[in-house]
C-alpha atoms as a PDB file:
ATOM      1  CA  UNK A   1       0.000   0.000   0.000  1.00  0.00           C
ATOM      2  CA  UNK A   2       1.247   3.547  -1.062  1.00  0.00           C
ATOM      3  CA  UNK A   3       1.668   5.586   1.650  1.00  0.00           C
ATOM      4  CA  UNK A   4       3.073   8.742   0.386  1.00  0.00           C
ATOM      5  CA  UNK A   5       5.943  10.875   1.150  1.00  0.00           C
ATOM      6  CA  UNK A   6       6.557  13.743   3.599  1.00  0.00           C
ATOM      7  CA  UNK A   7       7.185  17.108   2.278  1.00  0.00           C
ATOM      8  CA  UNK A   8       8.700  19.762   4.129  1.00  0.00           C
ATOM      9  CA  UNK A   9       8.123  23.366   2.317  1.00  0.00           C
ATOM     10  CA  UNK A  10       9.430  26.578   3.614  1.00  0.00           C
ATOM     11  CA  UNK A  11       8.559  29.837   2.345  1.00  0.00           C
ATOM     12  CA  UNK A  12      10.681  33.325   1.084  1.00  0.00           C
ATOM     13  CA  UNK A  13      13.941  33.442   3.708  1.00  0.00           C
ATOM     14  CA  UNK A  14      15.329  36.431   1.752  1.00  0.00           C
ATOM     15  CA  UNK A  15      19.267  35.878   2.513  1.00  0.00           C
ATOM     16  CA  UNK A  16      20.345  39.778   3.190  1.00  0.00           C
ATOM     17  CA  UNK A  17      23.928  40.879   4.205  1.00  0.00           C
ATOM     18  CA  UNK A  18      22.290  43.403   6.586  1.00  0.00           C
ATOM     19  CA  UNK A  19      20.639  40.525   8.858  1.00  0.00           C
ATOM     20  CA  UNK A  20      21.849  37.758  10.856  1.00  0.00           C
ATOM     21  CA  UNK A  21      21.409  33.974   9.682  1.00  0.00           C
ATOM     22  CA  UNK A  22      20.042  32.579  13.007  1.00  0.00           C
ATOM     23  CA  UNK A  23      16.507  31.741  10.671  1.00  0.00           C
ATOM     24  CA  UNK A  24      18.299  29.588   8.384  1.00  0.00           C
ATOM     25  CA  UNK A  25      19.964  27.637  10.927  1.00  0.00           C
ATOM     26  CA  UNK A  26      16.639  26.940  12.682  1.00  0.00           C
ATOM     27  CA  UNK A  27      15.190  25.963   9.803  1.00  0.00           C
ATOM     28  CA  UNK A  28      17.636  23.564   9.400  1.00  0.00           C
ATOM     29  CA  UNK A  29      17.423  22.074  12.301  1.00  0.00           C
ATOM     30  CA  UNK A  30      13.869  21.917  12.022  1.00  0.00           C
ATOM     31  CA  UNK A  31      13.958  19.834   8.726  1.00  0.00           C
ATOM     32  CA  UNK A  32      17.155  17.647  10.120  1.00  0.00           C
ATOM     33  CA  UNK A  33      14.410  16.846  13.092  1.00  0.00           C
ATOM     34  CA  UNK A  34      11.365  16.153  10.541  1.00  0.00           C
ATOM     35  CA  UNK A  35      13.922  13.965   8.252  1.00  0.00           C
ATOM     36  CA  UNK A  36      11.130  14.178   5.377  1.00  0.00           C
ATOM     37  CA  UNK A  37      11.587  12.120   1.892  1.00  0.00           C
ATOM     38  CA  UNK A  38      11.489  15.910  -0.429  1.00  0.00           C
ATOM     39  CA  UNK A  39      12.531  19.210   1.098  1.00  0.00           C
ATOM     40  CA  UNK A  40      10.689  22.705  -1.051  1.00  0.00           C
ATOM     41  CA  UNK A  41      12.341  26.183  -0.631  1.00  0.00           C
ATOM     42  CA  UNK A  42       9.826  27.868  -2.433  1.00  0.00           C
ATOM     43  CA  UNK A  43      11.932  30.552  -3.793  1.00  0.00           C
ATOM     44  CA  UNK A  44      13.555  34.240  -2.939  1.00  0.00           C
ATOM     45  CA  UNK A  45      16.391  32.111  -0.482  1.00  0.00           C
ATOM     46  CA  UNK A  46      18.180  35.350  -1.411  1.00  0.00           C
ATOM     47  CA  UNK A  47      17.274  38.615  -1.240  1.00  0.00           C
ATOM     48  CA  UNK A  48      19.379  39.781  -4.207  1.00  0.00           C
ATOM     49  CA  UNK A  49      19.091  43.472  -3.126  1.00  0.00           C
ATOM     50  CA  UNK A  50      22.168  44.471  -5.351  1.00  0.00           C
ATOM     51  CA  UNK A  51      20.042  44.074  -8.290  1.00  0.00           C
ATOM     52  CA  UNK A  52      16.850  45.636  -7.190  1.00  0.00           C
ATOM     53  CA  UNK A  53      16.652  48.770  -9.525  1.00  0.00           C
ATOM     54  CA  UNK A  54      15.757  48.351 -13.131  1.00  0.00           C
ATOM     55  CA  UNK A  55      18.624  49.511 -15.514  1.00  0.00           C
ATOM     56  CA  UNK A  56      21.345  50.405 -12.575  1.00  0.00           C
ATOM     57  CA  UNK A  57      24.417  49.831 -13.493  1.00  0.00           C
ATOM     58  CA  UNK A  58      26.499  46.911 -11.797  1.00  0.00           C
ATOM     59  CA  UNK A  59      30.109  49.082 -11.564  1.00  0.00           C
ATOM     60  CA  UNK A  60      28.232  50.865  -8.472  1.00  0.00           C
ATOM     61  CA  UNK A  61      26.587  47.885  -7.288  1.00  0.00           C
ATOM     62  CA  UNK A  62      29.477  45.414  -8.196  1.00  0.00           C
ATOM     63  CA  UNK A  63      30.253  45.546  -4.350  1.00  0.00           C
ATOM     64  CA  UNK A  64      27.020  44.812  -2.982  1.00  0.00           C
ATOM     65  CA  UNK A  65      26.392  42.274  -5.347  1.00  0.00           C
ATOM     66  CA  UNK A  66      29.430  40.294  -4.054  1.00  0.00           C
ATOM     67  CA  UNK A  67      28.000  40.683  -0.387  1.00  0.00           C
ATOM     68  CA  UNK A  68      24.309  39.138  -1.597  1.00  0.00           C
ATOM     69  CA  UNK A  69      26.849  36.206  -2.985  1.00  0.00           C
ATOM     70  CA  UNK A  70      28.634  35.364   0.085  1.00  0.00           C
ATOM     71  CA  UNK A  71      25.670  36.005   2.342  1.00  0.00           C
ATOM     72  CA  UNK A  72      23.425  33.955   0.278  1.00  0.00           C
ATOM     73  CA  UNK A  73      26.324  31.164   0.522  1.00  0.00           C
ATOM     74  CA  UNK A  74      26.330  31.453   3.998  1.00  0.00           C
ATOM     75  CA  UNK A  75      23.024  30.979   4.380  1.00  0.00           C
ATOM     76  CA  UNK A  76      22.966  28.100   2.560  1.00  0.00           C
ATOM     77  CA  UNK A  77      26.158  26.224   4.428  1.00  0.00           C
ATOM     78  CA  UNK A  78      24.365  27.696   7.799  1.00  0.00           C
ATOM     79  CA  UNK A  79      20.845  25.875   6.648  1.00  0.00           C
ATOM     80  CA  UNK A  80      22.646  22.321   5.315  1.00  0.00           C
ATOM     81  CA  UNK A  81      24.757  21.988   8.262  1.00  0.00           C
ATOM     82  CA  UNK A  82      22.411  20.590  10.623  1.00  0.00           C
ATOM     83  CA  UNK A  83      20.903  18.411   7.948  1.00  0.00           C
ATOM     84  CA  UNK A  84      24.322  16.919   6.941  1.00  0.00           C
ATOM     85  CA  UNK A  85      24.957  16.265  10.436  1.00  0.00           C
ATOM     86  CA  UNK A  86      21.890  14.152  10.963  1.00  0.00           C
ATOM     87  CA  UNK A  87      23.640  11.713   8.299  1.00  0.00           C
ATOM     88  CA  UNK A  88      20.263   9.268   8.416  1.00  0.00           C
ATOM     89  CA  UNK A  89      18.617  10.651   5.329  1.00  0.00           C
ATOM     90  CA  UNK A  90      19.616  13.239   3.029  1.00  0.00           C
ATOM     91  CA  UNK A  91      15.999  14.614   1.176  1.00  0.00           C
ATOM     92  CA  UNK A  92      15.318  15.363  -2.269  1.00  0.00           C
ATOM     93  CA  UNK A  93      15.758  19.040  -2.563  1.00  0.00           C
ATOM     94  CA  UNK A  94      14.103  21.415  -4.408  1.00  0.00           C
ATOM     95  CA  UNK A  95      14.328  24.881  -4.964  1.00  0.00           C
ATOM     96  CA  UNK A  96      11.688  26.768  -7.297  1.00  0.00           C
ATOM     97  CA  UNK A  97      12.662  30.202  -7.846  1.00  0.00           C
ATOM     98  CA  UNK A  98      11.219  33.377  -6.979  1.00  0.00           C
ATOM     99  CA  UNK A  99      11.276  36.927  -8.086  1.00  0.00           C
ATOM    100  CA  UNK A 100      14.711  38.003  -6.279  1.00  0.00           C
ATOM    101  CA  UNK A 101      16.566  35.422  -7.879  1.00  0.00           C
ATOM    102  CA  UNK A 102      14.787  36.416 -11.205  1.00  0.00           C
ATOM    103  CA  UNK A 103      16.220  39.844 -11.147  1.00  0.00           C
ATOM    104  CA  UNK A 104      20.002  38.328 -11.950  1.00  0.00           C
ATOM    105  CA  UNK A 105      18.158  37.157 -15.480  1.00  0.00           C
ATOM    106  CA  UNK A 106      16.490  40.408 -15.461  1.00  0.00           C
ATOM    107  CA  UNK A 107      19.436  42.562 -15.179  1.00  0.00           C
ATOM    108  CA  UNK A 108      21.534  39.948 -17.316  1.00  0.00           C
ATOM    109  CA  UNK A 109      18.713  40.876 -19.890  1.00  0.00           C
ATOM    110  CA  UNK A 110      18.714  44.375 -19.595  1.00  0.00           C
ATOM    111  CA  UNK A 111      22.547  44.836 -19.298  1.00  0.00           C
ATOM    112  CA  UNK A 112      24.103  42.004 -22.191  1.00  0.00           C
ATOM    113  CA  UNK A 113      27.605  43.290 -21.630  1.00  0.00           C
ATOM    114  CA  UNK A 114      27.313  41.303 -18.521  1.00  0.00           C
ATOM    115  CA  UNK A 115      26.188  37.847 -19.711  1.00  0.00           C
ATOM    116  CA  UNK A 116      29.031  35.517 -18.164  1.00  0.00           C
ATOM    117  CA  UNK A 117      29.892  37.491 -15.018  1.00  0.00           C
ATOM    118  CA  UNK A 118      26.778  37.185 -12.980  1.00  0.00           C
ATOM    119  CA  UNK A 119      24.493  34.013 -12.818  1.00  0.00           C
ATOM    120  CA  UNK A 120      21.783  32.265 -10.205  1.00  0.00           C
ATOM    121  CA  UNK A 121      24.229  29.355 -10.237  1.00  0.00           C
ATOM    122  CA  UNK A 122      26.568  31.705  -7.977  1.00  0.00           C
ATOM    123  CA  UNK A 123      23.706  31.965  -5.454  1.00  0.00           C
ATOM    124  CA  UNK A 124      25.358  28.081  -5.035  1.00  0.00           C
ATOM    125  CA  UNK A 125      21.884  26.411  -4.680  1.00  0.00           C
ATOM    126  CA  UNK A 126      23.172  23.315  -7.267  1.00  0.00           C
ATOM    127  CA  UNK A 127      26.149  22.884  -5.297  1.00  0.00           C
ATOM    128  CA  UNK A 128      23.858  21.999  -2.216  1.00  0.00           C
ATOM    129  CA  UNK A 129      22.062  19.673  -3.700  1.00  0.00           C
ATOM    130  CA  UNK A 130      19.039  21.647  -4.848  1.00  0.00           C
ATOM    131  CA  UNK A 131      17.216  20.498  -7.939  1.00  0.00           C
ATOM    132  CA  UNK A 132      16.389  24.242  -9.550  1.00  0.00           C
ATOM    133  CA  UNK A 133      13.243  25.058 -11.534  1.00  0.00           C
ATOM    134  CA  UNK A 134      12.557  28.469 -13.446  1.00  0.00           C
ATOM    135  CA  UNK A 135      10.674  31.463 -11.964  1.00  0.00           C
ATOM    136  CA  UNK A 136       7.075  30.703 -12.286  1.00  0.00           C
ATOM    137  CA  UNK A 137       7.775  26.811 -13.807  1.00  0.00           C
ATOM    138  CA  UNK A 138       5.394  24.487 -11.627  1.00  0.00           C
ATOM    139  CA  UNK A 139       7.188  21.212  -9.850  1.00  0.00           C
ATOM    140  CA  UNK A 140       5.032  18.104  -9.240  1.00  0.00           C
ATOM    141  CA  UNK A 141       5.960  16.317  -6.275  1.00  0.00           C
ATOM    142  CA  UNK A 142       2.983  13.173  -5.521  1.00  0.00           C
ATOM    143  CA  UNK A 143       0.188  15.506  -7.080  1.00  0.00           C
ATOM    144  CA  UNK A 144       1.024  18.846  -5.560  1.00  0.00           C
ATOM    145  CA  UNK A 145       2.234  21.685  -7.319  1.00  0.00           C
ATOM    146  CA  UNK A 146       4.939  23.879  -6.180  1.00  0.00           C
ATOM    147  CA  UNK A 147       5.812  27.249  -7.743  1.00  0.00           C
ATOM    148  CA  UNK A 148       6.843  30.331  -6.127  1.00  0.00           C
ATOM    149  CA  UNK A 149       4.351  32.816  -7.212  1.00  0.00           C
ATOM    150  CA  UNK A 150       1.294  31.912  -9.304  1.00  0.00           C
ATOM    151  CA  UNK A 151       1.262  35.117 -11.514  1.00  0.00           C
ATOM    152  CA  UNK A 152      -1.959  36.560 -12.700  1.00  0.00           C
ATOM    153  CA  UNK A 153      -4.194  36.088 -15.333  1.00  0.00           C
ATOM    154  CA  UNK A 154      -6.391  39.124 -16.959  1.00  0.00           C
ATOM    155  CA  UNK A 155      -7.628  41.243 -14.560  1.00  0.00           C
ATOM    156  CA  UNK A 156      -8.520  39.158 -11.604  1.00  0.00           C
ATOM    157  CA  UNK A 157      -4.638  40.274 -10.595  1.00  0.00           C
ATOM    158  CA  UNK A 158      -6.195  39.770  -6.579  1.00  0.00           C
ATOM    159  CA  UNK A 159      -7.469  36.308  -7.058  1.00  0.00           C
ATOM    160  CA  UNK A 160      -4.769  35.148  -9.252  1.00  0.00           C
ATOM    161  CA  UNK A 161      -2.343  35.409  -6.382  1.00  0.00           C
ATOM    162  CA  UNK A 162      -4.123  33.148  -4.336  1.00  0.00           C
ATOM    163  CA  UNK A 163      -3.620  29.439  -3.902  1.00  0.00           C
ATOM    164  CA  UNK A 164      -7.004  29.078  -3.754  1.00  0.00           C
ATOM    165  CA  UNK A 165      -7.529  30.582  -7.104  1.00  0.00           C
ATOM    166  CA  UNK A 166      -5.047  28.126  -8.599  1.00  0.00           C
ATOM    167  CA  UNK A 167      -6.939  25.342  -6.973  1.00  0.00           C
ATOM    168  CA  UNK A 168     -10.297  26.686  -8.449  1.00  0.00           C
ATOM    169  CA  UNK A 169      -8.771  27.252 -12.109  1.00  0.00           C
ATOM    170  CA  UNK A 170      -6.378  23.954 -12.219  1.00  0.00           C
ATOM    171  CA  UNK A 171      -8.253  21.392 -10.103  1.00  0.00           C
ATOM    172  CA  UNK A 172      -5.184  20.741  -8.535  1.00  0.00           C
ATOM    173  CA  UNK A 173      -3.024  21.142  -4.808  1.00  0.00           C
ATOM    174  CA  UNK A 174      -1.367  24.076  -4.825  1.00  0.00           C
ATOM    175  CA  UNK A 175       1.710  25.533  -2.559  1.00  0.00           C
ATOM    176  CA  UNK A 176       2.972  28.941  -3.743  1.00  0.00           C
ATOM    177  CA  UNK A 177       4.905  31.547  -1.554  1.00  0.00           C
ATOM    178  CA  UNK A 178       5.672  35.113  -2.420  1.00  0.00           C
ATOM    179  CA  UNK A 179       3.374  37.053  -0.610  1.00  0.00           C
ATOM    180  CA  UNK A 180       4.575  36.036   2.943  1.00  0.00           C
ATOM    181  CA  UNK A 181       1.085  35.414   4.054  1.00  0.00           C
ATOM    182  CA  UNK A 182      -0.998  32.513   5.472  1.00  0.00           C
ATOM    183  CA  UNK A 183      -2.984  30.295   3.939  1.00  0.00           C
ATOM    184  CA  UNK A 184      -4.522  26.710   4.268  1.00  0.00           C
ATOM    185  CA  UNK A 185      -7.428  25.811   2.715  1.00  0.00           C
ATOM    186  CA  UNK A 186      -8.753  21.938   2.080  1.00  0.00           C
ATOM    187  CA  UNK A 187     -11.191  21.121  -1.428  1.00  0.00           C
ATOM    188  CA  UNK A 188     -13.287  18.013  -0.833  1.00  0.00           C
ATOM    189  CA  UNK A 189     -13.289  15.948  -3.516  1.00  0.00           C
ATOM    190  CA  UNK A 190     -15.519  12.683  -4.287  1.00  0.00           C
ATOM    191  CA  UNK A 191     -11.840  10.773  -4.410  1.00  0.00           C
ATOM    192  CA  UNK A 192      -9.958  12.745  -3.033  1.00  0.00           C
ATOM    193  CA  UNK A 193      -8.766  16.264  -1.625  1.00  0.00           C
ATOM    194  CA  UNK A 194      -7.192  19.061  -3.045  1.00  0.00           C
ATOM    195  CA  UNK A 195      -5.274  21.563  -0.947  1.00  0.00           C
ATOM    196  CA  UNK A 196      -4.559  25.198  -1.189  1.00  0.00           C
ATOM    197  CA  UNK A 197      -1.421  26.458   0.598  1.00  0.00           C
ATOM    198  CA  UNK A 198       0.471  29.408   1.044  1.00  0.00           C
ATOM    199  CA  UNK A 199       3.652  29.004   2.739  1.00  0.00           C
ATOM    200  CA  UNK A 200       4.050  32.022   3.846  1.00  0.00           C
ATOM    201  CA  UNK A 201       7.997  33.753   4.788  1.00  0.00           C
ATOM    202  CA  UNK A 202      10.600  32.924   7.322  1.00  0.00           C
ATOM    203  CA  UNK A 203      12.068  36.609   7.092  1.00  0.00           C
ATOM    204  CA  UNK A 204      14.533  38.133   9.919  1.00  0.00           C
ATOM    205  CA  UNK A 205      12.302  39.318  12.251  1.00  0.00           C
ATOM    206  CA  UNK A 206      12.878  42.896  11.597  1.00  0.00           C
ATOM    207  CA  UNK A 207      12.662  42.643   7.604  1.00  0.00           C
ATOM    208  CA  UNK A 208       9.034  42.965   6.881  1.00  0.00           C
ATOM    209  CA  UNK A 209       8.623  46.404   8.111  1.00  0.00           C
ATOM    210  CA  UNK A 210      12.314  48.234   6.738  1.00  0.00           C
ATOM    211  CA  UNK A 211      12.532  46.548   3.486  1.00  0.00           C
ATOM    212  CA  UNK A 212      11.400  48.562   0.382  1.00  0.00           C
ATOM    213  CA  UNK A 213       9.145  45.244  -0.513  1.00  0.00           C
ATOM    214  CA  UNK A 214       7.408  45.192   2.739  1.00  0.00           C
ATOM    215  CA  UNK A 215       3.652  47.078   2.166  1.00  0.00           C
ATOM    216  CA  UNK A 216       0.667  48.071   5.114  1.00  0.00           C
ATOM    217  CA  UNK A 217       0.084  44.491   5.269  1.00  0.00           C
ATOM    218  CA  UNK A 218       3.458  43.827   6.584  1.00  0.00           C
ATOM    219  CA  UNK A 219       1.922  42.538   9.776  1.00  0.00           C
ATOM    220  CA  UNK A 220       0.075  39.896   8.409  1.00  0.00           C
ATOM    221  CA  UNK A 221       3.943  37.918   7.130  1.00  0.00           C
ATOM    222  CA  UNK A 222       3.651  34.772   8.381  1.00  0.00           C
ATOM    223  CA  UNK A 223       7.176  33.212   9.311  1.00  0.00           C
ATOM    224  CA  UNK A 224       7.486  29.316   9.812  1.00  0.00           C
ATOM    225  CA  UNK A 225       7.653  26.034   7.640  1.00  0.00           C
ATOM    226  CA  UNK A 226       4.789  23.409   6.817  1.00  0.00           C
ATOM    227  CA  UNK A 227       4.661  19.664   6.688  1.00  0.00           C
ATOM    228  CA  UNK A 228       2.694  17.371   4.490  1.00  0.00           C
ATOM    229  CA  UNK A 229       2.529  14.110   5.797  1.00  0.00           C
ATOM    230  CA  UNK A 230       1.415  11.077   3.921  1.00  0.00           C
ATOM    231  CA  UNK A 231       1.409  13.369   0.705  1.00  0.00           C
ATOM    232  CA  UNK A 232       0.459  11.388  -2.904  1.00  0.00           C
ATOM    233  CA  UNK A 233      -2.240  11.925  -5.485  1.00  0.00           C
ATOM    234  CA  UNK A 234      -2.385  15.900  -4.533  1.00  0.00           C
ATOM    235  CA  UNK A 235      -3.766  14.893  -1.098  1.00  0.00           C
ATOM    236  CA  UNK A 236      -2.465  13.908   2.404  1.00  0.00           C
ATOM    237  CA  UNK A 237      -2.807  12.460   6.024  1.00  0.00           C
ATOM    238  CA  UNK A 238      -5.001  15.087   8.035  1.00  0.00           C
ATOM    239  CA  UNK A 239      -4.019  18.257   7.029  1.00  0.00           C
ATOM    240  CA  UNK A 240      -0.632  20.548   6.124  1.00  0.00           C
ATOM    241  CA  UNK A 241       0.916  21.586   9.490  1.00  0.00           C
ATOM    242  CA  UNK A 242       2.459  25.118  10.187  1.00  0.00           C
ATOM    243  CA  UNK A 243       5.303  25.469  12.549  1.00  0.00           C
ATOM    244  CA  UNK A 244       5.752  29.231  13.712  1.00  0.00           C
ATOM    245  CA  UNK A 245       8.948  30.164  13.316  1.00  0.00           C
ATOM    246  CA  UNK A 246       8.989  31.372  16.690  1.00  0.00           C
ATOM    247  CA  UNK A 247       8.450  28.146  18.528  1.00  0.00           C
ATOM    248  CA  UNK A 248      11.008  26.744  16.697  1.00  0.00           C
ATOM    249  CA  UNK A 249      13.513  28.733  18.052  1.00  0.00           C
ATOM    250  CA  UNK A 250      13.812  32.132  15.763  1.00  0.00           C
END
């Protein structure tokens, strides 16, 4: 008898060289603990703040670019290292990426006298072990589908960013991230059910209200990871859990 596979998904972390790493560590040794078959990062691991302004030009941002590098590497060797030490079961990892990473293809676009010198593989998410898929490219993992943000269609911009609406339109389980908000909503189905999640953020504690993407509804970020237990066919044992970042030690 199939009984699925557990998923661990965490939401936006936004690696910044102005904030500590204490997050990432946590939420390493939160998924070392869970020991799950497939570990989602959902996307925007690093802030990329060097490369937030369209058209800028990297010769005055060449330094801060080289700090999002090293503190998004750090990140990365601070989040692995508890896993690595647990030695019992390395997951499948996945990383779907977000927005911030997209801007290093953006800029590379905008600025082609720079194709070569700048690239998401120096963000090192291959060299830990993370299977990478595009910005906006949906990953099926046992009949849920994983993409950072879900985009919009026409003008229902509002209900395109919700889960829920991807449920609605697709007819399948959907986990997104981006806006750093909560969500968990369950579809009953004849068969079976399909799930609507948003994964919300695990952000620094102080980043949602200084950072020029933070908005009024800054107090509504979410920060923590989820669980799906038992996941296959798009559904799962119980429900998704949530685990506040704060109770598990950040």
């Amino acid at each position: 008898m199939n009984k699925g596979i557990k998923i661990v998904a965490i939401g936006d972390m936004h690696a910044h060289p102005d904030y500590d790493l204490k997050r990432f560590r946590c939420a390493g040794e939160f998924v070392a603990e869970q020991q799950p078959d497939v570990l989602v990062m959902i996307g925007d691991f690093s802030d990329v703040v060097s490369l937030m302004e369209h058209g800028s030009k990297l010769q005055r941002q060449s330094a801060r670019w080289k700090e999002d590098k090293e503190v998004t590497l750090d990140a990365m060797a601070e989040f692995m290292r508890p896993i690595h030490k647990r030695k019992r079961k390395m997951p499948r990892r996945i990383m779907t990426l977000g927005n911030h990473e997209h801007r290093i293809e953006r800029w590379v676009g905008e600025n082609p006298e720079f194709e070569g010198d700048l690239s998401v593989t120096d963000l090192g998410y291959e060299r830990a072990g993370f299977s990478v898929i595009p910005w906006k490219q949906y990953v099926n993992i046992a009949g849920w589908h994983f993409v950072h943000e879900i985009g919009t269609k026409g003008r229902a911009s509002t209900k395109a960013t919700s889960p829920s609406y991807g449920v609605a339109a697709q007819g399948v389980s959907l986990v997104h991230g981006h806006t750093h908000e909560w969500e968990c909503r369950r579809y009953p189905g004849r068969e079976s059910n399909r799930w609507a999640v948003d994964l919300g953020s695990w952000v620094h504690k102080d980043m949602g209200w200084q950072e020029s993407w933070s908005n009024p509804t800054e107090f509504k970020y979410w920060r923590g990871a989820w669980v799906i237990d038992g996941a296959r066919f798009g559904d799962c044992n119980g429900a998704p859990r949530a685990y506040g970042a704060e109770e598990l030690g950040d």
